[in-house]
N, C-alpha and C. Protein backbone atom coordinates (compact mmCIF):
# COMPACT_ATOMS: atom_id res chain seq x y z
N UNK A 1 -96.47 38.06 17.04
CA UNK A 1 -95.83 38.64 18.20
C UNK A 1 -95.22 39.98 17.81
N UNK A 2 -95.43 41.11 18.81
CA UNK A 2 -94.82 42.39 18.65
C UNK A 2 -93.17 42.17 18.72
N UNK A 3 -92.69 42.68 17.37
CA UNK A 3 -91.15 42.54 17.71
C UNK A 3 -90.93 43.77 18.61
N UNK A 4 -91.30 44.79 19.02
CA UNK A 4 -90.80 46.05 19.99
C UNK A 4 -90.95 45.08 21.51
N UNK A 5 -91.62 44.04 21.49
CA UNK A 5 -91.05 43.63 22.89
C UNK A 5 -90.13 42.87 23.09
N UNK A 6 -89.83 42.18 21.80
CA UNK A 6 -88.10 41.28 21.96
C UNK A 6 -86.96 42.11 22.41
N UNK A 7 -86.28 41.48 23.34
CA UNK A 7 -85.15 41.79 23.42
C UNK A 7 -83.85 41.21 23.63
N UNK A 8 -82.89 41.09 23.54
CA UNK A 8 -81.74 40.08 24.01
C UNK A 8 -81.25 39.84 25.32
N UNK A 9 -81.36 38.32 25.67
CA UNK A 9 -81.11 37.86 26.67
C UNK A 9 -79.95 37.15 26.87
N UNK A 10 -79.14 36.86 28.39
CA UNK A 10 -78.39 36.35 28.18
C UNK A 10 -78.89 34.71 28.98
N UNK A 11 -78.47 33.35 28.46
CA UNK A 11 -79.17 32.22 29.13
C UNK A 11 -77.91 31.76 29.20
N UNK A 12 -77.83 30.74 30.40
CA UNK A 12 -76.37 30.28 30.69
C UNK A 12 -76.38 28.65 30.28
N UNK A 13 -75.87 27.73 30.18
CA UNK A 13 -75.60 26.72 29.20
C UNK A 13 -75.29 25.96 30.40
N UNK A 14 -75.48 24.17 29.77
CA UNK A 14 -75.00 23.39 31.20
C UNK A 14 -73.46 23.41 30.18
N UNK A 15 -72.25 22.91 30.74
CA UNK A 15 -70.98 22.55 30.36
C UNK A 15 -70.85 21.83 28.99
N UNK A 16 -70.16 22.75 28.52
CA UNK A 16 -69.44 22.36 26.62
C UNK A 16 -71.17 21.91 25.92
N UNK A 17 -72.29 22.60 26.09
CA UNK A 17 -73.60 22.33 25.29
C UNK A 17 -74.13 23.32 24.74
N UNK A 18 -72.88 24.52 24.45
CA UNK A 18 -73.40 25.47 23.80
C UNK A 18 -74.08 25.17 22.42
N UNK A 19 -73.50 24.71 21.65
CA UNK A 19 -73.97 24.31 20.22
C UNK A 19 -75.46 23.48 20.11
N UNK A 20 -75.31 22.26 21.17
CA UNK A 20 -76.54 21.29 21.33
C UNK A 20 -77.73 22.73 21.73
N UNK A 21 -77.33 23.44 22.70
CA UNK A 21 -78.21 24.18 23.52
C UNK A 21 -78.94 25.69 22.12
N UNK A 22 -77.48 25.81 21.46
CA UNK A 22 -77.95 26.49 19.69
C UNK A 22 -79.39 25.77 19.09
N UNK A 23 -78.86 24.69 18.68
CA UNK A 23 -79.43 24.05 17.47
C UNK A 23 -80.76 23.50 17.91
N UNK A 24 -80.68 23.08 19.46
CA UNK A 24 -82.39 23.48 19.57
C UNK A 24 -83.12 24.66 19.84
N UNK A 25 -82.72 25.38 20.25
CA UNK A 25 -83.08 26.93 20.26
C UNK A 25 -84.01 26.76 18.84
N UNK A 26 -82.90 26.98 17.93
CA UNK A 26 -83.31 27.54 16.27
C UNK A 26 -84.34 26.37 15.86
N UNK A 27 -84.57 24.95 16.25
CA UNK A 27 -85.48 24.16 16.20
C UNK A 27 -86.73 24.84 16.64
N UNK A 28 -86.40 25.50 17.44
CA UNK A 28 -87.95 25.96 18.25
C UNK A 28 -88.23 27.26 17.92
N UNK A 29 -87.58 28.11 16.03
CA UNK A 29 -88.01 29.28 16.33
C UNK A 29 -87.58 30.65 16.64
N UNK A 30 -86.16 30.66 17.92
CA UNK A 30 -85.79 31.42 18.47
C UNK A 30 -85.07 31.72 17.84
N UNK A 31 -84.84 33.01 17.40
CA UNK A 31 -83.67 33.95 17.15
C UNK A 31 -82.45 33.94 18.34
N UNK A 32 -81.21 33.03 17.90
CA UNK A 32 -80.22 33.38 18.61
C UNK A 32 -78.77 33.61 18.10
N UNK A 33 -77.90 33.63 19.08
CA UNK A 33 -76.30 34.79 18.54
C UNK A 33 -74.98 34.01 19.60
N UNK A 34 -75.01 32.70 19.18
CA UNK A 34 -74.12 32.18 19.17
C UNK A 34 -72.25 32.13 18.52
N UNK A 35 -71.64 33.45 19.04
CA UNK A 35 -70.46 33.66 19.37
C UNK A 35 -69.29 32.74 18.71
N UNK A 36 -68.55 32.72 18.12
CA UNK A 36 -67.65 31.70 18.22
C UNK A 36 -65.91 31.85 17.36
N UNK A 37 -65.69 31.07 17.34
CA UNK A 37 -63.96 31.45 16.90
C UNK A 37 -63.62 30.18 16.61
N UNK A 38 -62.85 30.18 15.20
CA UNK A 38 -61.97 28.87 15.02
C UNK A 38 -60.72 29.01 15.10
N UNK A 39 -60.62 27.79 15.60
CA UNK A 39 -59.12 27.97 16.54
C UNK A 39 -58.59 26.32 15.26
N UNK A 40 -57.32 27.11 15.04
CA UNK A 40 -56.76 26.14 13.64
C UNK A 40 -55.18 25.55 14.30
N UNK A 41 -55.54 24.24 14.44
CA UNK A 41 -53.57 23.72 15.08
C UNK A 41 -52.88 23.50 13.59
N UNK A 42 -51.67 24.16 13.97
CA UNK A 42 -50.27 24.04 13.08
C UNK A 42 -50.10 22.97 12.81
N UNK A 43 -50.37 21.40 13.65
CA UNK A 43 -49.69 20.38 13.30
C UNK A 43 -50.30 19.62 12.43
N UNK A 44 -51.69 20.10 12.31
CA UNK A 44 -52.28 19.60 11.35
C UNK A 44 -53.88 20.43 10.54
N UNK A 45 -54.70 19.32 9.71
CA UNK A 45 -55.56 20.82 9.28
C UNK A 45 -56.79 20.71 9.92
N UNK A 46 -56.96 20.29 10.98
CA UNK A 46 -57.75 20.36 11.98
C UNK A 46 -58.17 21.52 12.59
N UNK A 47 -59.36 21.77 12.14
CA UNK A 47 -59.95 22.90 12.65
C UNK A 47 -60.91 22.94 14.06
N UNK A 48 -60.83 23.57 15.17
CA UNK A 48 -61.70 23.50 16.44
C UNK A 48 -62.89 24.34 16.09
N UNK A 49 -63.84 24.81 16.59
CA UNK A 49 -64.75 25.73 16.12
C UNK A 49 -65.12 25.88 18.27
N UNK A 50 -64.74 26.91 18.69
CA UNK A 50 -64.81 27.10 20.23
C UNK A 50 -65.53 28.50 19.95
N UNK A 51 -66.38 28.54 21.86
CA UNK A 51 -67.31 29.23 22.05
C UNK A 51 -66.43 30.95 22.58
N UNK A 52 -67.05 31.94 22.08
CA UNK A 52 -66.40 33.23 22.47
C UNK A 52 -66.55 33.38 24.08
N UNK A 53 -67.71 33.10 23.74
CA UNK A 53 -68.40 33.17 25.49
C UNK A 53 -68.61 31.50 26.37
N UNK A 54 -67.77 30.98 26.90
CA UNK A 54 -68.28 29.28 27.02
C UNK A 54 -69.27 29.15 28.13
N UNK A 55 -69.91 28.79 27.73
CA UNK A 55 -71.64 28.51 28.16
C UNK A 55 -72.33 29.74 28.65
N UNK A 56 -72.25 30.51 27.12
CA UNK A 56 -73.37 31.98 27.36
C UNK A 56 -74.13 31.37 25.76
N UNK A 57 -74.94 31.85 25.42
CA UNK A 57 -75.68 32.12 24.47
C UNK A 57 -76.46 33.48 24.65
N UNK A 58 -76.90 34.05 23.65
CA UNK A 58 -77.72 35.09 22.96
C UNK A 58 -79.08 34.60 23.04
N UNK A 59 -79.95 35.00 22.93
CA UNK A 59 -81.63 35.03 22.60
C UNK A 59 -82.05 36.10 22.43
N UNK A 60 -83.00 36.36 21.42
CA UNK A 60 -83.99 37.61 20.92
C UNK A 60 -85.33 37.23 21.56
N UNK A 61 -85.95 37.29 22.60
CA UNK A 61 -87.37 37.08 22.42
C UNK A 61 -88.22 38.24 23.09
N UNK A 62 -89.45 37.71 23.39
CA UNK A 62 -90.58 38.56 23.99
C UNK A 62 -90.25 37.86 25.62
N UNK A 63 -90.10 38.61 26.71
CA UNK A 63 -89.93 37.54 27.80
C UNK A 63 -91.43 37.10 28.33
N UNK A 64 -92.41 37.52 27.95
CA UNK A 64 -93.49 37.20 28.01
C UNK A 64 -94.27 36.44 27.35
N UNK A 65 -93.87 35.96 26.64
CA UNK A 65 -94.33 34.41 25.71
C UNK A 65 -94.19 33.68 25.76
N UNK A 66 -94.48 32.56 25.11
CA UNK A 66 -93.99 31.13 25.48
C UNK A 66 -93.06 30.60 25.51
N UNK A 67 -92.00 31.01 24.59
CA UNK A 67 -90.70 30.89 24.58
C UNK A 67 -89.98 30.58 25.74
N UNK A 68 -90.76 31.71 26.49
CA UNK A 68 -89.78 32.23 27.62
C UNK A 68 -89.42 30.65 28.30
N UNK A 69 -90.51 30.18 28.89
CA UNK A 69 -90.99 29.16 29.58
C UNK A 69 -89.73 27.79 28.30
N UNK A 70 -90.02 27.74 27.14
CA UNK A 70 -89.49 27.04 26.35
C UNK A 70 -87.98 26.75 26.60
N UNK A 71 -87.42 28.03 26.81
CA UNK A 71 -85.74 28.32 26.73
C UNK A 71 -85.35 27.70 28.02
N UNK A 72 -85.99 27.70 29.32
CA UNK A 72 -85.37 27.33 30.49
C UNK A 72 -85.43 25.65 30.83
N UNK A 73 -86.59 25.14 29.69
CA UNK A 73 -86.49 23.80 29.70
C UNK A 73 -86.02 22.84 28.12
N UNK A 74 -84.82 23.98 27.70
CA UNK A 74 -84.37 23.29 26.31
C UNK A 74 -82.98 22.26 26.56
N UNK A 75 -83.29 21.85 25.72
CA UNK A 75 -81.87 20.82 26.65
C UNK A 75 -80.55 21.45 26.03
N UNK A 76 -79.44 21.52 26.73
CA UNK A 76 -78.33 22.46 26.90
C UNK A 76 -78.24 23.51 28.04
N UNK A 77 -79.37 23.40 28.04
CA UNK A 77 -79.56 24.94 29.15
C UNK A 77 -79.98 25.04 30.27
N UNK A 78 -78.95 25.79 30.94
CA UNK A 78 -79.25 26.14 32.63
C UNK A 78 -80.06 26.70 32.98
N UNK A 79 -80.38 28.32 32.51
CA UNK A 79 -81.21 28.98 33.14
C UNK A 79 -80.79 30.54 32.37
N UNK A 80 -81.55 31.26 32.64
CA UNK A 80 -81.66 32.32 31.82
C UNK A 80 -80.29 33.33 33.39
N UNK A 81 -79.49 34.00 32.72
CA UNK A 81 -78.63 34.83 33.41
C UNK A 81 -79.60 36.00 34.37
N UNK A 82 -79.37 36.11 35.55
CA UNK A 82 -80.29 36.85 36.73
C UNK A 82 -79.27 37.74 37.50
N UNK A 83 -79.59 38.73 37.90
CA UNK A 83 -79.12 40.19 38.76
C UNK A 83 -80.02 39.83 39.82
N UNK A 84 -80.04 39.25 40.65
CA UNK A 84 -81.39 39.26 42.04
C UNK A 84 -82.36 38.31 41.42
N UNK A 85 -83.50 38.80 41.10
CA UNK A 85 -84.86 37.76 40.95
C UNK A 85 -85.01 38.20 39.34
N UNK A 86 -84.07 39.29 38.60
CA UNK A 86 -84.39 40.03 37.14
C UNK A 86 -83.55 39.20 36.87
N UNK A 87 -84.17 39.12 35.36
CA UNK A 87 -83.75 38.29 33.94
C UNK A 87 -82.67 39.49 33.26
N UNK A 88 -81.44 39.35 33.27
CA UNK A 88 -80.78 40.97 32.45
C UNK A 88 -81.29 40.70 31.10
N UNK A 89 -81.37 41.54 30.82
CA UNK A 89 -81.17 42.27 29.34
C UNK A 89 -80.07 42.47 28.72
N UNK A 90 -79.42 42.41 27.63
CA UNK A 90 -78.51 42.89 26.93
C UNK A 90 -78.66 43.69 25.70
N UNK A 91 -78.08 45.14 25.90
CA UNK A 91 -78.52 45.66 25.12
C UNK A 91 -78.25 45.08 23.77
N UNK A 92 -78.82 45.82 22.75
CA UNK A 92 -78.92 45.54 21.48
C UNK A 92 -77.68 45.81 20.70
N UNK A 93 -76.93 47.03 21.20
CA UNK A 93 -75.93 47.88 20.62
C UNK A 93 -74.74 46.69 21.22
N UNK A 94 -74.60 45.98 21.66
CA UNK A 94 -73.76 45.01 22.31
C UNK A 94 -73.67 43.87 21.35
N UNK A 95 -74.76 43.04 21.25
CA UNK A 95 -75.11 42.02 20.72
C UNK A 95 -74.15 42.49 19.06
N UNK A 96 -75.15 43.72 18.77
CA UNK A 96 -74.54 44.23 17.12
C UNK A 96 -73.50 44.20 17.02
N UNK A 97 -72.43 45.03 18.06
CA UNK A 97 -71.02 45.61 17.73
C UNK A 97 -70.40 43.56 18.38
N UNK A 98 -70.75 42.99 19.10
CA UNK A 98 -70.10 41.46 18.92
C UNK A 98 -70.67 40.64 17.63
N UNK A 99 -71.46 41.04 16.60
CA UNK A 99 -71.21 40.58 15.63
C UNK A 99 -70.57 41.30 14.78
N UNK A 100 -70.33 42.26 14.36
CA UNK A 100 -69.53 43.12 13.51
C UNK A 100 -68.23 42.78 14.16
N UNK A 101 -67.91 42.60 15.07
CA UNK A 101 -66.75 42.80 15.94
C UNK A 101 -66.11 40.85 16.06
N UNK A 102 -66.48 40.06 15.24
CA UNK A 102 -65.47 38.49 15.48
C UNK A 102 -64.76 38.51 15.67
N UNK A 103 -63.84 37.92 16.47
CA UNK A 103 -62.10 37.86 16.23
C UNK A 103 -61.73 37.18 15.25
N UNK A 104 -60.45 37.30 15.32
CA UNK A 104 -60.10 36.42 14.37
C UNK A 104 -60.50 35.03 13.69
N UNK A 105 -60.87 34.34 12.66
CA UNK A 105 -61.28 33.17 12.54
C UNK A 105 -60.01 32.05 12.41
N UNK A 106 -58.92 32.20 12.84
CA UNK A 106 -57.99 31.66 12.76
C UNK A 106 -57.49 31.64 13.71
N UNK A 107 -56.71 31.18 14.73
CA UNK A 107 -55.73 31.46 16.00
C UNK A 107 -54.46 29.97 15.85
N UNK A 108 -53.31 30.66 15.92
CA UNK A 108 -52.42 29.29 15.85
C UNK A 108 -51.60 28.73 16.83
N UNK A 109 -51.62 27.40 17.05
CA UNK A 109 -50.69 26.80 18.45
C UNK A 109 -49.26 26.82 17.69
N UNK A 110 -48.89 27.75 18.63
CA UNK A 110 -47.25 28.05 17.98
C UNK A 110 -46.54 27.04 18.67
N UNK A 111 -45.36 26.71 18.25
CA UNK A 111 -44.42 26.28 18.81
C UNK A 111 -42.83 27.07 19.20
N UNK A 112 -42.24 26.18 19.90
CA UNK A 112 -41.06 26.76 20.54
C UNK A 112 -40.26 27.24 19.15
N UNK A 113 -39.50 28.75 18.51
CA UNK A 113 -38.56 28.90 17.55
C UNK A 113 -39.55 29.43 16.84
N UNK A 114 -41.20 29.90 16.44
CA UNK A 114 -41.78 30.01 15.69
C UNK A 114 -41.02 31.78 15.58
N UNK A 115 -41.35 32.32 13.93
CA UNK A 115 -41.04 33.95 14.26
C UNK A 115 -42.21 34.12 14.30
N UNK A 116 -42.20 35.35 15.02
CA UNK A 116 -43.78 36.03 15.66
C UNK A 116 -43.55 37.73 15.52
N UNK A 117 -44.46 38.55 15.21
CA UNK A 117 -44.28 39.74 15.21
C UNK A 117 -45.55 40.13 16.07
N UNK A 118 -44.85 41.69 16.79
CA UNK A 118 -46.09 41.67 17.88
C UNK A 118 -46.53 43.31 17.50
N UNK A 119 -47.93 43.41 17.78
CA UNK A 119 -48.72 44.15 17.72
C UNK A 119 -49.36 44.96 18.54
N UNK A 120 -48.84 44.90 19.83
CA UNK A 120 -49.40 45.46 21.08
C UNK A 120 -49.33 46.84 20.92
N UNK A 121 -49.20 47.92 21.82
CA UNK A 121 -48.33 49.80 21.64
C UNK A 121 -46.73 49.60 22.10
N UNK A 122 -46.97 48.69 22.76
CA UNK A 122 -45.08 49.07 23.89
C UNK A 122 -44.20 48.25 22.57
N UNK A 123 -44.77 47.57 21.93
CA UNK A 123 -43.94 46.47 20.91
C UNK A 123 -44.23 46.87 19.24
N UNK A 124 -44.83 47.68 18.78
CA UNK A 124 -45.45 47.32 17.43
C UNK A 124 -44.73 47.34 16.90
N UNK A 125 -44.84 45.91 15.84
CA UNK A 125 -44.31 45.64 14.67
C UNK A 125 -42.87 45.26 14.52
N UNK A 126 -42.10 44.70 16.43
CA UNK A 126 -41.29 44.03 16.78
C UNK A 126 -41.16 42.55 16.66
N UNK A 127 -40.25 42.20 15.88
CA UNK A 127 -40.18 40.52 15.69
C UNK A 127 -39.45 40.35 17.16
N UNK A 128 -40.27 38.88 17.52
CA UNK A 128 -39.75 37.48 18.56
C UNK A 128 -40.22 36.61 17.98
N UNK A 129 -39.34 35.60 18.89
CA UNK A 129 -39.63 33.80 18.97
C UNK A 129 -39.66 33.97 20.31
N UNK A 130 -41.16 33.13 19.43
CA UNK A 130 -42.45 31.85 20.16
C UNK A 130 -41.62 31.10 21.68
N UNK A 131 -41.22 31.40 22.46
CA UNK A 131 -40.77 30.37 23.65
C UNK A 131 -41.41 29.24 24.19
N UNK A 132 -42.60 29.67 24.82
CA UNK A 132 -44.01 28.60 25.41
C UNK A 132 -45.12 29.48 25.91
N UNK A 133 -45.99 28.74 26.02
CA UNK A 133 -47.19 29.20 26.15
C UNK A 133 -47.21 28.95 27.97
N UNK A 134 -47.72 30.45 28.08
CA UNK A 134 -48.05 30.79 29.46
C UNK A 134 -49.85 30.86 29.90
N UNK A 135 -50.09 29.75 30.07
CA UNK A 135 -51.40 29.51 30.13
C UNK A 135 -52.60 29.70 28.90
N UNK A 136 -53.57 29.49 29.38
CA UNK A 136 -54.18 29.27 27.96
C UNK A 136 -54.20 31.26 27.13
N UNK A 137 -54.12 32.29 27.61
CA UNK A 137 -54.05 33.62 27.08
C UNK A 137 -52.86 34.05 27.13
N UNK A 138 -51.48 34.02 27.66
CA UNK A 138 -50.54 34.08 27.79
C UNK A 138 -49.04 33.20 26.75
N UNK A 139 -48.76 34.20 26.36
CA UNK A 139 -46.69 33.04 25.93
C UNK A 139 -45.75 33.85 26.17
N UNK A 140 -44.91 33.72 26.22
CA UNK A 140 -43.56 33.99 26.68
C UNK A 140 -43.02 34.14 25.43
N UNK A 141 -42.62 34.79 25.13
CA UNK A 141 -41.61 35.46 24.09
C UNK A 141 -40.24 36.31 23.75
N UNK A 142 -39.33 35.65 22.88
CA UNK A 142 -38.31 36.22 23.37
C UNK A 142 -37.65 37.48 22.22
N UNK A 143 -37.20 38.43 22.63
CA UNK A 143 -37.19 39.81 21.61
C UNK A 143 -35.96 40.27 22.14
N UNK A 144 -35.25 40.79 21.00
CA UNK A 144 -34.00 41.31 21.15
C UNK A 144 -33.59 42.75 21.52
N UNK A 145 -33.39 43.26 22.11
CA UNK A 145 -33.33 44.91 22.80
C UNK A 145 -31.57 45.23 22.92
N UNK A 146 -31.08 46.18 22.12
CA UNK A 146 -29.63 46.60 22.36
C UNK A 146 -28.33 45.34 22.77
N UNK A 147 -28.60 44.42 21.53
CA UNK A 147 -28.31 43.09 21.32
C UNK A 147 -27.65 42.30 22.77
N UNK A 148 -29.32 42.22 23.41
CA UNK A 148 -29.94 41.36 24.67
C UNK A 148 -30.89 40.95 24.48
N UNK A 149 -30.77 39.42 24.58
CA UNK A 149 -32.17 38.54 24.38
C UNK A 149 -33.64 38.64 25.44
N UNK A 150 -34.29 39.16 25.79
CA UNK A 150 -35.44 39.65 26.57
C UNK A 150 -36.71 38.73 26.49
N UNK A 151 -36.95 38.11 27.55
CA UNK A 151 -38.05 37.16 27.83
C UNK A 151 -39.49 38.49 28.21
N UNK A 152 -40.19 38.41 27.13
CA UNK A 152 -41.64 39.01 27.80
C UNK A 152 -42.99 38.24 27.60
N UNK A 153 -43.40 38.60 28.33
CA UNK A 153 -44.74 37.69 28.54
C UNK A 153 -46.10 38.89 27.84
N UNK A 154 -46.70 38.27 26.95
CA UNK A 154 -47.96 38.77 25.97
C UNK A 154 -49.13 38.02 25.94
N UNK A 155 -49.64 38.64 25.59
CA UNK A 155 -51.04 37.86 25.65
C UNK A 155 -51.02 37.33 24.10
N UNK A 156 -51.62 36.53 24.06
CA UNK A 156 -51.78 35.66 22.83
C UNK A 156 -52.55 36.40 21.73
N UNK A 157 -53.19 37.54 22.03
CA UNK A 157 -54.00 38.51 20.90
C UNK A 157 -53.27 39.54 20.08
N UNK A 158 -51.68 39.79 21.47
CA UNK A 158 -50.82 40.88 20.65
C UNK A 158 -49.65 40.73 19.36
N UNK A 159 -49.90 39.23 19.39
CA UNK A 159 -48.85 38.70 18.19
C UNK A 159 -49.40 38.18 17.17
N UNK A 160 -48.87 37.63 15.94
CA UNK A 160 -48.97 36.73 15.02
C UNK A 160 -47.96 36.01 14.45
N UNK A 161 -48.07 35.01 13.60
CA UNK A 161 -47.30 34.64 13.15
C UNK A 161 -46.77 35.53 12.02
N UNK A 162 -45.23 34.95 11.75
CA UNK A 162 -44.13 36.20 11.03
C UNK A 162 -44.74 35.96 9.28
N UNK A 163 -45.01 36.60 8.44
CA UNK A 163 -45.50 36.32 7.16
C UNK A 163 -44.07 36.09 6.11
């Protein structure tokens, strides 16, 4: 097969079968770019291994081969991602810079009192405590300003834990 006609696709996943919907892919051949992040809880050493994208996957192929036909009846998988009646494409320069580009392989469930230092522009390199978590991207945090305790709300990417 001509590799100048592969290109990256995006295929959509049935619910939490990203991995099942992986590991037969690569059974059958296909070059794919399965995304992911480990997410590590404090309370113990239990590691999660969760999807960047939940129920996207990657594919490299020719859309004109057999494959094609292969991927829409692999088990995990919904259907190849569509704009109208077109199959998108994703460019290449995308796919690359999200692998060069992982997040973090670590992320931690803080608790209430944890110290946290934040990293955002309006905050850098300001210590708070951890308050609660404001939905699953969101916590509440509390930071001291002209000795006044200040509740702000961050996204869970602009902090870390205090070293």
């Amino acid at each position: 097969m001509d590799c100048l006609m592969k290109q990256w696709y995006l295929v959509y996943c049935k619910p939490k079968q990203e991995a099942r919907a992986c590991e037969n892919l690569l059974q059958q051949g296909i070059d794919v770019f399965y995304p992911v992040y480990t997410r590590r809880k404090t309370s113990g050493a239990k590691q999660l291994i969760q999807p960047l994208f939940p129920r996207y996957l990657f594919v490299y192929i020719d859309l004109y081969s057999a494959h094609f036909c292969a991927i829409k009846y692999t088990r995990g998988i919904s259907d190849f991602v569509r704009f109208g009646e077109h199959i998108q494409q994703v460019p290449e320069e995308v796919v690359n810079q999200l692998r060069t580009q992982q997040p973090s392989a670590e992320h931690y469930d803080f608790k209430a009192g944890d110290k946290v230092v934040l990293s955002n522009n309006c905050y850098q390199n300001i210590e708070a405590i951890f308050q609660q978590a404001d939905g699953e991207t969101r916590s509440v945090l509390l930071i001291e300003l002209l000795n006044t305790s200040v509740e702000i709300i961050a996204k869970n990417t602009e902090f870390e834990m205090q070293s």
